[in-house]
N, C-alpha and C. Protein backbone atom coordinates (compact mmCIF):
# COMPACT_ATOMS: atom_id res chain seq x y z
N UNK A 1 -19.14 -7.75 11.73
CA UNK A 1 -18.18 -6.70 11.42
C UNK A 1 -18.22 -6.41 9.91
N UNK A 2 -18.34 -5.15 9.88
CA UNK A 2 -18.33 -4.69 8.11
C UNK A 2 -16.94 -5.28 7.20
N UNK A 3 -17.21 -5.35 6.35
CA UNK A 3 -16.02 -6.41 5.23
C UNK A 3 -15.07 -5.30 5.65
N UNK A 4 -13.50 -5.96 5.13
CA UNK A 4 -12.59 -5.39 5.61
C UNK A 4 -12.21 -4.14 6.50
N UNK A 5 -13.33 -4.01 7.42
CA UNK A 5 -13.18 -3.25 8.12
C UNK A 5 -12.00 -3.28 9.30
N UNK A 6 -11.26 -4.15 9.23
CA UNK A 6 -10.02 -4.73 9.87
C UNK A 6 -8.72 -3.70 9.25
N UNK A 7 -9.10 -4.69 8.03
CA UNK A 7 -7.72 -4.03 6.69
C UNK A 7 -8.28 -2.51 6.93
N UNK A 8 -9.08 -1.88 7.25
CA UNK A 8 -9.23 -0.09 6.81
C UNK A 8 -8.73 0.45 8.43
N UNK A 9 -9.04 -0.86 9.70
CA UNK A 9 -8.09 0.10 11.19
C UNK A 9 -6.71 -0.20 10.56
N UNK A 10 -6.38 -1.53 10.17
CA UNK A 10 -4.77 -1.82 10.01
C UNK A 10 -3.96 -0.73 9.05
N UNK A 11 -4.80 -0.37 8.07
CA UNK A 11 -3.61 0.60 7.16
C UNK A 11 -3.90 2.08 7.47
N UNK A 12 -5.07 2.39 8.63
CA UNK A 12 -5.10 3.71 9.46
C UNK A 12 -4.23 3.60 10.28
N UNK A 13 -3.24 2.52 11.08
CA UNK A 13 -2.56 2.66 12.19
C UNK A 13 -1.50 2.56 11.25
N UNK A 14 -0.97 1.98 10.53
CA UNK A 14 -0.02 2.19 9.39
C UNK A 14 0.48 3.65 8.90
N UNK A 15 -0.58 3.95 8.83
CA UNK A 15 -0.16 5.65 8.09
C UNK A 15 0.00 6.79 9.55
N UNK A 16 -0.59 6.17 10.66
CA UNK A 16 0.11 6.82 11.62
C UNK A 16 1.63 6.09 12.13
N UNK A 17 1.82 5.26 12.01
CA UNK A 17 2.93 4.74 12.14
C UNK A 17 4.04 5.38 11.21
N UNK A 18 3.60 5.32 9.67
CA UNK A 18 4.64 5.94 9.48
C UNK A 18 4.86 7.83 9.41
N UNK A 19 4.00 8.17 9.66
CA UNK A 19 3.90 9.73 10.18
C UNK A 19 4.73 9.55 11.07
N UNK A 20 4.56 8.81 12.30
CA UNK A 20 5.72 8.82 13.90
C UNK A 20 6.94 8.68 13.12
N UNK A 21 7.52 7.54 12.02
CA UNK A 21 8.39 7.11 11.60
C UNK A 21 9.52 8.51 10.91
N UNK A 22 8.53 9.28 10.29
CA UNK A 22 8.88 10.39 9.92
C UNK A 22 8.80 11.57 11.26
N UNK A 23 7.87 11.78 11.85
CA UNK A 23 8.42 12.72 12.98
C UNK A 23 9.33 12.64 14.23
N UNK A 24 9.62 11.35 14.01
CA UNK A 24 10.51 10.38 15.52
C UNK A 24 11.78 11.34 15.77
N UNK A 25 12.61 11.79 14.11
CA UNK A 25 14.03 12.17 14.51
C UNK A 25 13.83 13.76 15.02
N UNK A 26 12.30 14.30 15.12
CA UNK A 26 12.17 15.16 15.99
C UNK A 26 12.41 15.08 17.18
N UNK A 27 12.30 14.19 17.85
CA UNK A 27 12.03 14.04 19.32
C UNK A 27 13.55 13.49 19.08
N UNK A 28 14.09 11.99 18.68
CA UNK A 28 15.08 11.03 18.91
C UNK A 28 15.61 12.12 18.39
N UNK A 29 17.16 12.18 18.44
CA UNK A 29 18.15 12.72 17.22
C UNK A 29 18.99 11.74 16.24
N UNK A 30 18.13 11.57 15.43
CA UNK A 30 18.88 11.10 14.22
C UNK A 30 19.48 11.80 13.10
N UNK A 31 20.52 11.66 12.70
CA UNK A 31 21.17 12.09 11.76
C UNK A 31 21.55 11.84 10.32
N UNK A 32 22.25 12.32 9.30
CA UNK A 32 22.83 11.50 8.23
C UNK A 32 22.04 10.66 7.37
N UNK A 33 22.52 9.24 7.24
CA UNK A 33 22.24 8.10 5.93
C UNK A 33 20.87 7.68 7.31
N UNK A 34 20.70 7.42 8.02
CA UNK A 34 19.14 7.37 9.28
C UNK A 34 18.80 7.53 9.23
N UNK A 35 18.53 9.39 8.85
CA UNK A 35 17.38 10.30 8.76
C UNK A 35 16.50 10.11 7.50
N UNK A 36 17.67 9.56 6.35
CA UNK A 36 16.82 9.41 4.81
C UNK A 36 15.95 8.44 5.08
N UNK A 37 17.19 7.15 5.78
CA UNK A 37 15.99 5.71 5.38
C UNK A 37 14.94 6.37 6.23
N UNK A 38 14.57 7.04 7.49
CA UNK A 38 13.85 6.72 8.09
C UNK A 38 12.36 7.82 7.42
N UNK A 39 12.62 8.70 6.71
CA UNK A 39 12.35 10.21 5.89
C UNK A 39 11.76 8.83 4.35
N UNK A 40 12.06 8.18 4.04
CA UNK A 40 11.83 7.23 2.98
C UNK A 40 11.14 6.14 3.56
N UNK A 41 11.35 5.18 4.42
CA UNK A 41 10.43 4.50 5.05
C UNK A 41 8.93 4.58 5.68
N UNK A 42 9.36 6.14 6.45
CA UNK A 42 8.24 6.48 6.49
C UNK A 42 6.74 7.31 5.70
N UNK A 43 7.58 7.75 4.09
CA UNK A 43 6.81 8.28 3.11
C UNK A 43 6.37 6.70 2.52
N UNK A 44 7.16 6.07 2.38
CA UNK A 44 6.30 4.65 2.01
C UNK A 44 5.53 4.06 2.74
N UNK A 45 5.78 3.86 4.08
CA UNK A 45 4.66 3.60 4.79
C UNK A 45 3.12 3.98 4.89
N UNK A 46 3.39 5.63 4.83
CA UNK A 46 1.84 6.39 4.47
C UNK A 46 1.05 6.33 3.28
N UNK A 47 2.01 6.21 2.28
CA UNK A 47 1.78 6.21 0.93
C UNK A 47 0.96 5.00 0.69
N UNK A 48 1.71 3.39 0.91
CA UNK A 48 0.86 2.30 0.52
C UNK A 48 -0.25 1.96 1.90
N UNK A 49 -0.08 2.46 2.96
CA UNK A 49 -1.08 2.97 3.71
C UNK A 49 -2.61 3.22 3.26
N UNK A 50 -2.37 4.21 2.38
CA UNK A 50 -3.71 5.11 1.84
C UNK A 50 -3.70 4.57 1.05
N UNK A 51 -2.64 3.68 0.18
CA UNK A 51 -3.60 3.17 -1.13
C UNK A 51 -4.07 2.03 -0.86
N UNK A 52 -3.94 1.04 0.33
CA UNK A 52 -4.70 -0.01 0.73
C UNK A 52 -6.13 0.58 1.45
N UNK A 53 -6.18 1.63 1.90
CA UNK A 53 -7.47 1.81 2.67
C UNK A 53 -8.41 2.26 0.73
N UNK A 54 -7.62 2.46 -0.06
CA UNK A 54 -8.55 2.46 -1.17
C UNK A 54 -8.58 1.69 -2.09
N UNK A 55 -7.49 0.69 -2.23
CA UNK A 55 -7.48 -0.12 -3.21
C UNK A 55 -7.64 -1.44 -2.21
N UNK A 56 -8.29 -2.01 -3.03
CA UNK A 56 -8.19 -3.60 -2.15
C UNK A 56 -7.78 -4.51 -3.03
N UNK A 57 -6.34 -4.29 -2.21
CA UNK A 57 -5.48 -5.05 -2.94
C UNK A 57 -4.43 -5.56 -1.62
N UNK A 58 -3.50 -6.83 -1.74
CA UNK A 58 -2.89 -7.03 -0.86
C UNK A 58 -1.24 -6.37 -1.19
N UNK A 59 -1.72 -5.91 -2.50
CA UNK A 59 0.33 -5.69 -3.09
C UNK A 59 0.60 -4.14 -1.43
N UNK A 60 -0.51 -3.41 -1.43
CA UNK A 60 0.12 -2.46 -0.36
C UNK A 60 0.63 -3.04 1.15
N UNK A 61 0.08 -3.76 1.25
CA UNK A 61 0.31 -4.56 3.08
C UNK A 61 1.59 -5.08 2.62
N UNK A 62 2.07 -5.99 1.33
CA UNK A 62 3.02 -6.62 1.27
C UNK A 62 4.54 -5.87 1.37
N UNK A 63 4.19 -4.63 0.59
CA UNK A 63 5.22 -3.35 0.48
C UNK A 63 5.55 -2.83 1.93
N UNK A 64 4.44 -2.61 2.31
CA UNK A 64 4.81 -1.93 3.71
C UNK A 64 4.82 -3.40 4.83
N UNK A 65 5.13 -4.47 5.00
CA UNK A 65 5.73 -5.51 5.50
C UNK A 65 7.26 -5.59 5.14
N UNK A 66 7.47 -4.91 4.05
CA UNK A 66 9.05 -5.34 3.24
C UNK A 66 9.52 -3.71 3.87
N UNK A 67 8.68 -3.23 4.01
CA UNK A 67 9.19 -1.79 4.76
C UNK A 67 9.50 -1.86 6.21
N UNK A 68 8.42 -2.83 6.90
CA UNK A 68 8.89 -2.77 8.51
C UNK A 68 10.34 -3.65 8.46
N UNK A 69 10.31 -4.25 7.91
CA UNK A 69 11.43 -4.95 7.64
C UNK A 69 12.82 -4.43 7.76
N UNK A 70 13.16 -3.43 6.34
CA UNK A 70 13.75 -2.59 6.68
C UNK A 70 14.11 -1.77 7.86
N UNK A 71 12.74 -1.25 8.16
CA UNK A 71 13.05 -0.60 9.76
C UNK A 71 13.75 -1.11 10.47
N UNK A 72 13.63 -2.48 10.98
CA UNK A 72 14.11 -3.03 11.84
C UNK A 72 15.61 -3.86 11.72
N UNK A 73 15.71 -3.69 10.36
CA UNK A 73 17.21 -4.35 9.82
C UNK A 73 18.10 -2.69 9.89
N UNK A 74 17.81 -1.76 9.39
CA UNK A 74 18.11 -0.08 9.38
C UNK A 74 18.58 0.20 11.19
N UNK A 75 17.75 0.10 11.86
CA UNK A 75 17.86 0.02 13.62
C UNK A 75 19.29 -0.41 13.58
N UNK A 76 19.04 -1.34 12.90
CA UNK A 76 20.97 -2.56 13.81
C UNK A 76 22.28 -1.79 12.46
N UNK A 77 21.82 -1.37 11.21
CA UNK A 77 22.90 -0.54 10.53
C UNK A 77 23.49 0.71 10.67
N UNK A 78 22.37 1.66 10.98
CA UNK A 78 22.68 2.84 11.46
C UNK A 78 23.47 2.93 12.28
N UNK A 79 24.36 3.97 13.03
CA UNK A 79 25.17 4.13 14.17
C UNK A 79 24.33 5.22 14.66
N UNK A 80 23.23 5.00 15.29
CA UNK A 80 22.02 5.61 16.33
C UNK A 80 22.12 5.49 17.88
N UNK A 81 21.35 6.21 18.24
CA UNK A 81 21.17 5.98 19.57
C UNK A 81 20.31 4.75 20.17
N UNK A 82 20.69 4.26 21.56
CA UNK A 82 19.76 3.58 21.87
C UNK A 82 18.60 3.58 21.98
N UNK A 83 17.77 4.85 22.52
CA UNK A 83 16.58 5.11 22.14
C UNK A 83 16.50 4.90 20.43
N UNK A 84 16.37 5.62 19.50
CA UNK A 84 16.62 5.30 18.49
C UNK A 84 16.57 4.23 17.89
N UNK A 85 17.46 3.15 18.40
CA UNK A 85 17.27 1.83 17.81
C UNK A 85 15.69 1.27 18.65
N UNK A 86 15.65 1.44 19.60
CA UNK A 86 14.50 0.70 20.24
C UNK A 86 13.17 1.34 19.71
N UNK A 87 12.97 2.43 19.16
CA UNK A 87 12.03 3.26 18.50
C UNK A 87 11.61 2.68 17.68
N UNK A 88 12.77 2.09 16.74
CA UNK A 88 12.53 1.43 15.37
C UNK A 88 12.29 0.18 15.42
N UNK A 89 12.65 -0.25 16.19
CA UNK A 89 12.56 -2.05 16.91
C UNK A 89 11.25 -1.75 16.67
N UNK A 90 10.60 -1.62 17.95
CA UNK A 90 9.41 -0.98 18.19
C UNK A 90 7.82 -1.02 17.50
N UNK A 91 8.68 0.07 16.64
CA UNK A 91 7.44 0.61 15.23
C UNK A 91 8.03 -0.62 14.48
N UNK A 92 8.74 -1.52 14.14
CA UNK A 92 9.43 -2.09 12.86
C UNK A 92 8.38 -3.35 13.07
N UNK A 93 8.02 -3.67 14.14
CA UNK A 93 7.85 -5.16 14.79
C UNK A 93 5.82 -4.70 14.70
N UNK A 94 5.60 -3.83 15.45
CA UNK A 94 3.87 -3.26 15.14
C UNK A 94 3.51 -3.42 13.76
N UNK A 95 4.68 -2.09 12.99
CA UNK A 95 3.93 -2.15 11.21
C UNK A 95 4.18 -3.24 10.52
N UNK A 96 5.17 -3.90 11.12
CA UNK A 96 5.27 -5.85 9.84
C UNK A 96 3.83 -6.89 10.57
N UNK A 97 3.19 -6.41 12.07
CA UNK A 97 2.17 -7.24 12.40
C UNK A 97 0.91 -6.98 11.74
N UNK A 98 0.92 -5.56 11.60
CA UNK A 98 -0.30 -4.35 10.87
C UNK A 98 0.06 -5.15 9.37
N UNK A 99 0.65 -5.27 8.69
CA UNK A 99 0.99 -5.28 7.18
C UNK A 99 0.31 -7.18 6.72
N UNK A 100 0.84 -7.65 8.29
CA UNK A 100 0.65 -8.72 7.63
C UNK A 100 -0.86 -9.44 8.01
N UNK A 101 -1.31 -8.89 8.97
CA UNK A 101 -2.74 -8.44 9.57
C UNK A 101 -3.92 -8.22 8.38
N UNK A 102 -2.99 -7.21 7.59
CA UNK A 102 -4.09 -6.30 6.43
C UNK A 102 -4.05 -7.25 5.77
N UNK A 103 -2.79 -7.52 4.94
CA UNK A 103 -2.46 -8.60 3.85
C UNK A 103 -3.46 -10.15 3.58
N UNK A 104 -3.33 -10.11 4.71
CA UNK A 104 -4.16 -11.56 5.10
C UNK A 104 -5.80 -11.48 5.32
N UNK A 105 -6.08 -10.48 5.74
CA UNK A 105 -7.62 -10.15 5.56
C UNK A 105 -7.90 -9.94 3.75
N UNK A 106 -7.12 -9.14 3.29
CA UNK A 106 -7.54 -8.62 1.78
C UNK A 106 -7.33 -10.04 0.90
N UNK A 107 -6.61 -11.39 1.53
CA UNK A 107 -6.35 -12.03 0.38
C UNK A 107 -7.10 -12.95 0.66
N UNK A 108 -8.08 -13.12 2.33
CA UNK A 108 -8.86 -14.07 2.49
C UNK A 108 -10.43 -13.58 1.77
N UNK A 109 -11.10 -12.42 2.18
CA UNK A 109 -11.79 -11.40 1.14
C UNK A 109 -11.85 -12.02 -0.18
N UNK A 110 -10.53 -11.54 -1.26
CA UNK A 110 -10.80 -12.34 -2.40
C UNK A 110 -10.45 -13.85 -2.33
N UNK A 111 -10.17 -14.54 -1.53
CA UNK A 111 -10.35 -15.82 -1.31
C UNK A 111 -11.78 -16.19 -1.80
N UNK A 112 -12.74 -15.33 -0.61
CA UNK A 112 -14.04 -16.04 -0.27
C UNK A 112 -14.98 -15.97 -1.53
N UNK A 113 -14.55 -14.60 -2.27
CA UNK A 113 -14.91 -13.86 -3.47
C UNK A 113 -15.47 -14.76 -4.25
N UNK A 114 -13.92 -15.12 -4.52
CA UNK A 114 -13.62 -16.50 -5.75
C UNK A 114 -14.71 -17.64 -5.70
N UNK A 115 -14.83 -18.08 -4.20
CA UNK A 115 -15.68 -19.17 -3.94
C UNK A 115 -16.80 -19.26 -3.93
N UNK A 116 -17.53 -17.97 -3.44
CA UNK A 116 -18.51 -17.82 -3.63
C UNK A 116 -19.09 -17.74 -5.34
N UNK A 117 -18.07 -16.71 -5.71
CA UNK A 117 -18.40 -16.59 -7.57
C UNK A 117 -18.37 -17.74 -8.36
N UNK A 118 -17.56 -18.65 -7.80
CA UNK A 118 -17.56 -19.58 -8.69
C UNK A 118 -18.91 -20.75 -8.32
């Protein structure tokens, strides 16, 4: 398998994840202080998304892990619907597996780096 070719599906399903994250309160109806986090969660999601498929670095997987996070703590604060909360359950529980998936490939990578260089 080509080098991080893992970390480049994981932060492609990431940046569709948070695209859904951002188009969800189309379909769900979310409202209010919901709609931001979820309008903000999901611009961060895409954002360190694309800069892990170009930077190889683990700081983006770590950000967007501290983001699914959110999602899924946001789910139980909001006063949402049940669909709604289970949406975010959902996506919250995929993008912290994706984040930490990537994270862990990019830091074993420069792991091996190191060892080999040295």
């Amino acid at each position: 398998m080509e080098r991080l070719s893992q970390s480049r599906l994981a932060s492609a399903l990431t940046v569709i994840l948070g695209a859904w994250v951002m188009l969800s309160p189309v379909f769900i109806s979310i409202t209010g202080a919901a709609l931001v986090s979820l309008l903000i969660t999901g611009g961060v999601m895409i954002v360190f998304g694309l800069a892990q498929l170009i930077w190889e670095n683990s700081l983006p997987s770590w950000v967007n892990a501290v983001a699914a996070i959110w999602l899924f703590i946001s789910a139980f604060t909001f006063t949402i619907s049940t669909a709604a909360t289970w949406n975010q359950v959902i996506v919250a529980v995929i993008a912290f597996a994706l984040a930490v998936w990537d994270g862990a490939e990019i830091s074993e990578v420069h792991r091996l780096h190191k060892t080999h260089a040295a």
